[in-house]
C-alpha atoms as a PDB file:
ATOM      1  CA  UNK A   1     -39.289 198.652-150.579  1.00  0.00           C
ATOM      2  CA  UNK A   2     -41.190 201.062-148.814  1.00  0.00           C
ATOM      3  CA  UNK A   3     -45.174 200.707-149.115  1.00  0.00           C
ATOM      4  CA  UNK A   4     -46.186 203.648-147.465  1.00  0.00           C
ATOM      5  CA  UNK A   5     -48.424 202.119-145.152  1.00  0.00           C
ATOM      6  CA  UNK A   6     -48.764 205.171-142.613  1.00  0.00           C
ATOM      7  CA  UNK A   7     -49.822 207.122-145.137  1.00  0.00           C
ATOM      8  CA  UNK A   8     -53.048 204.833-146.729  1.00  0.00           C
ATOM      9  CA  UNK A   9     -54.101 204.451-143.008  1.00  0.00           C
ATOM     10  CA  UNK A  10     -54.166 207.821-142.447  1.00  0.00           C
ATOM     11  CA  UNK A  11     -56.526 208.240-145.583  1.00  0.00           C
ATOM     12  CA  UNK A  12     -58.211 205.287-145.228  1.00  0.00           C
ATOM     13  CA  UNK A  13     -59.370 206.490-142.042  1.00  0.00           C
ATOM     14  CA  UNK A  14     -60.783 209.941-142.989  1.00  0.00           C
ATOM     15  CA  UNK A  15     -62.181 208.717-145.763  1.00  0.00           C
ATOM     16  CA  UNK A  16     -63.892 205.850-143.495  1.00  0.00           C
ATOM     17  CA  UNK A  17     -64.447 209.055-140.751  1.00  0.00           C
ATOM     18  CA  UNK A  18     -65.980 211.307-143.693  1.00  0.00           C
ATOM     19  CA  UNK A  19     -68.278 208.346-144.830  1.00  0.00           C
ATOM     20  CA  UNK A  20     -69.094 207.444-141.139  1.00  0.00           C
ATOM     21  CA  UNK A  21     -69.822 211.550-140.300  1.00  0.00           C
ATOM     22  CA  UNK A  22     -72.131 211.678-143.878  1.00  0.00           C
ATOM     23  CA  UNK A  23     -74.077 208.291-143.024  1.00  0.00           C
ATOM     24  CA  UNK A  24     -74.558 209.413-139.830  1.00  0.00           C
ATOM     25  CA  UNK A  25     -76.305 213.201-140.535  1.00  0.00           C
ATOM     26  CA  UNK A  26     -78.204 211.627-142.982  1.00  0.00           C
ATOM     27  CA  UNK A  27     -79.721 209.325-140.200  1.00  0.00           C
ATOM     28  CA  UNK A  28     -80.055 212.156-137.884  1.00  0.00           C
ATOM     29  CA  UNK A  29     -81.870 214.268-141.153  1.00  0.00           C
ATOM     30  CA  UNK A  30     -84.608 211.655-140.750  1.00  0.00           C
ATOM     31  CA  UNK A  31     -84.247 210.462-137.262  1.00  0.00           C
ATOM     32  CA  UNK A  32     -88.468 211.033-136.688  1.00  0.00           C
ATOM     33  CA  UNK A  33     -89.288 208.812-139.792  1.00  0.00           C
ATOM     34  CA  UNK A  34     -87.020 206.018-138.209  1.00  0.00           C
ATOM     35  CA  UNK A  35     -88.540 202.776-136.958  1.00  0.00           C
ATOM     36  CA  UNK A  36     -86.851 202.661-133.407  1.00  0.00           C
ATOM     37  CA  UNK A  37     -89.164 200.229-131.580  1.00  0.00           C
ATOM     38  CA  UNK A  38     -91.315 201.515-128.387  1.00  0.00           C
ATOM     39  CA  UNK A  39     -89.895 204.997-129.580  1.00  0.00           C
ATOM     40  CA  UNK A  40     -92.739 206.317-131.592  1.00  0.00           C
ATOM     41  CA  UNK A  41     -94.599 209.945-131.962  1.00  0.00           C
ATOM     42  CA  UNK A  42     -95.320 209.280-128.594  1.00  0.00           C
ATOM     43  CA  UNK A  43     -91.701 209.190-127.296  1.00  0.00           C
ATOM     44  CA  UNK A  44     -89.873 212.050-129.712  1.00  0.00           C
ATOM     45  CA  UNK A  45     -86.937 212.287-127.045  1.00  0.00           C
ATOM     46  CA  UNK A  46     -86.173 208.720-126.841  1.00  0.00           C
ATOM     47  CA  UNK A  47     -86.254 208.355-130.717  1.00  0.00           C
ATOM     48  CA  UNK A  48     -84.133 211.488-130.812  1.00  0.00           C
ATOM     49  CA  UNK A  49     -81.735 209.626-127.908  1.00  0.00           C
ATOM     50  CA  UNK A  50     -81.420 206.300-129.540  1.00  0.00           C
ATOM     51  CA  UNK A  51     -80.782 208.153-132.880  1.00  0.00           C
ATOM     52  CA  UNK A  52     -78.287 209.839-131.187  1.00  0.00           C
ATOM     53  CA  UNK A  53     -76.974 206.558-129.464  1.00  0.00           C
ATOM     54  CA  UNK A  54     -76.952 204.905-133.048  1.00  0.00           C
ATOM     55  CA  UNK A  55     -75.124 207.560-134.731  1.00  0.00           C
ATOM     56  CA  UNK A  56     -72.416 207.415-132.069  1.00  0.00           C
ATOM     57  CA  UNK A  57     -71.905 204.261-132.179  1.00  0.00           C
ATOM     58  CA  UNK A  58     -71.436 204.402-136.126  1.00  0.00           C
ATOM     59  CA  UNK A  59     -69.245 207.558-135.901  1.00  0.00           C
ATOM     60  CA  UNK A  60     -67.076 205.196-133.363  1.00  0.00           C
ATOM     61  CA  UNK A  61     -67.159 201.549-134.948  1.00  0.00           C
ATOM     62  CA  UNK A  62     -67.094 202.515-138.882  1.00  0.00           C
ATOM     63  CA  UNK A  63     -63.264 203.879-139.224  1.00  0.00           C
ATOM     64  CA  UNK A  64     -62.305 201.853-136.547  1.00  0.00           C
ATOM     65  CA  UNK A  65     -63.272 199.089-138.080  1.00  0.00           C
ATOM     66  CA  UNK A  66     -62.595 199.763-142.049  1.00  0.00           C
ATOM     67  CA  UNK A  67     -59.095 201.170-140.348  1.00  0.00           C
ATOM     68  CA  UNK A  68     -58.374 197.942-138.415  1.00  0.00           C
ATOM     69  CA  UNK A  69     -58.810 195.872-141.744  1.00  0.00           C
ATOM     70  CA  UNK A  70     -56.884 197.525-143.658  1.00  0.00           C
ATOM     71  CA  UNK A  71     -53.841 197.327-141.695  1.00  0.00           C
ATOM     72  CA  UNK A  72     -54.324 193.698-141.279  1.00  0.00           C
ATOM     73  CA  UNK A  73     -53.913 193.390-145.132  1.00  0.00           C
ATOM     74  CA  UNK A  74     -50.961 195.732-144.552  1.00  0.00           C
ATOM     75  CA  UNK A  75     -49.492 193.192-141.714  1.00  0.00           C
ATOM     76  CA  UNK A  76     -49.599 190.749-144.076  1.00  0.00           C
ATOM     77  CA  UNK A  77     -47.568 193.077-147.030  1.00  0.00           C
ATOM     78  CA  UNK A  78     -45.164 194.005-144.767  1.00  0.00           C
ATOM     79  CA  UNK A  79     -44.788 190.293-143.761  1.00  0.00           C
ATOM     80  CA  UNK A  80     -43.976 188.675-147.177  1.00  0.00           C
ATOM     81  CA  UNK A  81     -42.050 191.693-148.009  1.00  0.00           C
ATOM     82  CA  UNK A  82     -40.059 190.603-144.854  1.00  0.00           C
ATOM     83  CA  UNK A  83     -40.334 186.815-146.482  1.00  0.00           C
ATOM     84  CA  UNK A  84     -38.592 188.183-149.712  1.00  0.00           C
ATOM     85  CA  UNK A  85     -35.703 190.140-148.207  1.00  0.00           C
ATOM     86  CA  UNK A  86     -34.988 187.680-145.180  1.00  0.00           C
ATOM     87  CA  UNK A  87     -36.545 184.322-146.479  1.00  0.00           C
ATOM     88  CA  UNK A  88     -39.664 182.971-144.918  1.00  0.00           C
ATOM     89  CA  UNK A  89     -38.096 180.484-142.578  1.00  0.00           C
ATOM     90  CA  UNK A  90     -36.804 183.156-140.343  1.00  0.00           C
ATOM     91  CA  UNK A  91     -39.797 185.195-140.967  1.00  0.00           C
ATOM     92  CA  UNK A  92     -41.226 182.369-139.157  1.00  0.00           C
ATOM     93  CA  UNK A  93     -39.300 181.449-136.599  1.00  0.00           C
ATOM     94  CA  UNK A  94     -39.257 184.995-135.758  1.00  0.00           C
ATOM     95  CA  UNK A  95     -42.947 185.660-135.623  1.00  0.00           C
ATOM     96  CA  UNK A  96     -43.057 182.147-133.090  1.00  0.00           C
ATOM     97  CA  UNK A  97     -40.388 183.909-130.993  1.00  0.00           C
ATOM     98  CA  UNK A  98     -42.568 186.648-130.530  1.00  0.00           C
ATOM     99  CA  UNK A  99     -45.404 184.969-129.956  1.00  0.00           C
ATOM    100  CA  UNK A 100     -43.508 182.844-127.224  1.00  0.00           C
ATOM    101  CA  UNK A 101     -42.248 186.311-125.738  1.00  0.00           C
ATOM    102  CA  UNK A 102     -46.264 188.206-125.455  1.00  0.00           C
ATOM    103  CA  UNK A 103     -47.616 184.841-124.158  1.00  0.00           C
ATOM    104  CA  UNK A 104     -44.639 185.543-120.823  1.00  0.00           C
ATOM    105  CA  UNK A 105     -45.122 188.965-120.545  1.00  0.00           C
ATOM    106  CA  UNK A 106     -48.777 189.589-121.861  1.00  0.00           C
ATOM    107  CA  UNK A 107     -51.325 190.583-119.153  1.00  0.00           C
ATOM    108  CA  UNK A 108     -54.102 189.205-121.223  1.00  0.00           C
ATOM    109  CA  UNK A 109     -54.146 187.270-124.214  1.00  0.00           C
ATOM    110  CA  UNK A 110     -58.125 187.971-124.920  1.00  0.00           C
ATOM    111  CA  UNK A 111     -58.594 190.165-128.268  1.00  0.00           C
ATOM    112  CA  UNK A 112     -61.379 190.942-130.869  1.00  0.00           C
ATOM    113  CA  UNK A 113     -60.128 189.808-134.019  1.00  0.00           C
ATOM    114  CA  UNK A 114     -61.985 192.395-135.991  1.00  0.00           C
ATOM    115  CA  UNK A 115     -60.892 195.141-133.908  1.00  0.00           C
ATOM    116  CA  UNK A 116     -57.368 193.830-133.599  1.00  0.00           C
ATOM    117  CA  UNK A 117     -54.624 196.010-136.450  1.00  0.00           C
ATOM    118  CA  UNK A 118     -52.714 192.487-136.441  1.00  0.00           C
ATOM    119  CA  UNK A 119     -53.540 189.665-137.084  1.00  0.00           C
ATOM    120  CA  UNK A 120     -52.633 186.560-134.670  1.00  0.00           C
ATOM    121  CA  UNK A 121     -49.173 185.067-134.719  1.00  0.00           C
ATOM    122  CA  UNK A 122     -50.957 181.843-136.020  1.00  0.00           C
ATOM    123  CA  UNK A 123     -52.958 183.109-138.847  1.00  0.00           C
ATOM    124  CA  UNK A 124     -49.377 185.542-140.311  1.00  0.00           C
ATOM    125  CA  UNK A 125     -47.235 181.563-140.023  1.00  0.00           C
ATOM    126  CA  UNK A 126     -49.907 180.002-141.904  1.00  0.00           C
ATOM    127  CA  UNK A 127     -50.110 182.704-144.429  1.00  0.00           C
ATOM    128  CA  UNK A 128     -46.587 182.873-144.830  1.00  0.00           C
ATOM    129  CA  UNK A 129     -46.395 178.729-144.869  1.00  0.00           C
ATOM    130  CA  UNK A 130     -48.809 178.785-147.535  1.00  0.00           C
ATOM    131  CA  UNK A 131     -46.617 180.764-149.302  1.00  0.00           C
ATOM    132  CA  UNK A 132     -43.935 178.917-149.086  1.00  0.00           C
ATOM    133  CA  UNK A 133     -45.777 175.991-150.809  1.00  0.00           C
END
């Protein structure tokens, strides 16, 4: 059953980009009525900098982070979807074999769970045990 996944990412992150792009104009619209502390009337470059320095940072972390979400949910479709045609047993013992395989060959195992498109092997077993019961 296909879910089309690549394609509601894809929109889910220009609409996310589109939100991100109008948030962030509107800030930069009023970036002299903003309350940046020590950047006041008498510092009008560093208000404009950190406005510019805010607006980045939304323009970066906003899709990336609506983006990421979503294809967690996703992970977790595409998992029980793999339950249903394969039965959740081996959907588990697979996803532990894989997680047995990136702890030998991974470099690091450090990650940002809300920047991470997956979720951890952990978290997708206990989801699919839960399942089960």
């Amino acid at each position: 059953m296909q879910r089309k996944h690549t394609v509601k990412l894809s929109i889910i992150g220009k609409i996310s980009s589109a939100l991100a792009l109008i948030l962030s104009s509107i800030i930069i619209m009023y970036y002299d009525s903003l309350p940046f502390p020590y950047a006041g009337s008498s510092f009008p470059i560093l208000q404009l900098i950190l406005t510019l320095l805010t607006t980045s940072l939304l323009l970066l972390l906003i899709p990336t982070l609506v983006t990421c979400y979503f294809a967690r949910k996703m992970e977790l479709e595409a998992d029980m979807e793999a339950a249903k045609l394969c039965g959740i047993d081996i959907c588990i013992r697979t996803l532990r074999k894989l997680d047995s395989f990136s702890r030998r060959y991974a470099t690091s195992t450090r990650r940002i769970p809300l920047m991470s498109t997956h979720l951890s092997i952990k978290k997708r077993v206990e989801k699919l045990q839960n399942k089960l019961l």
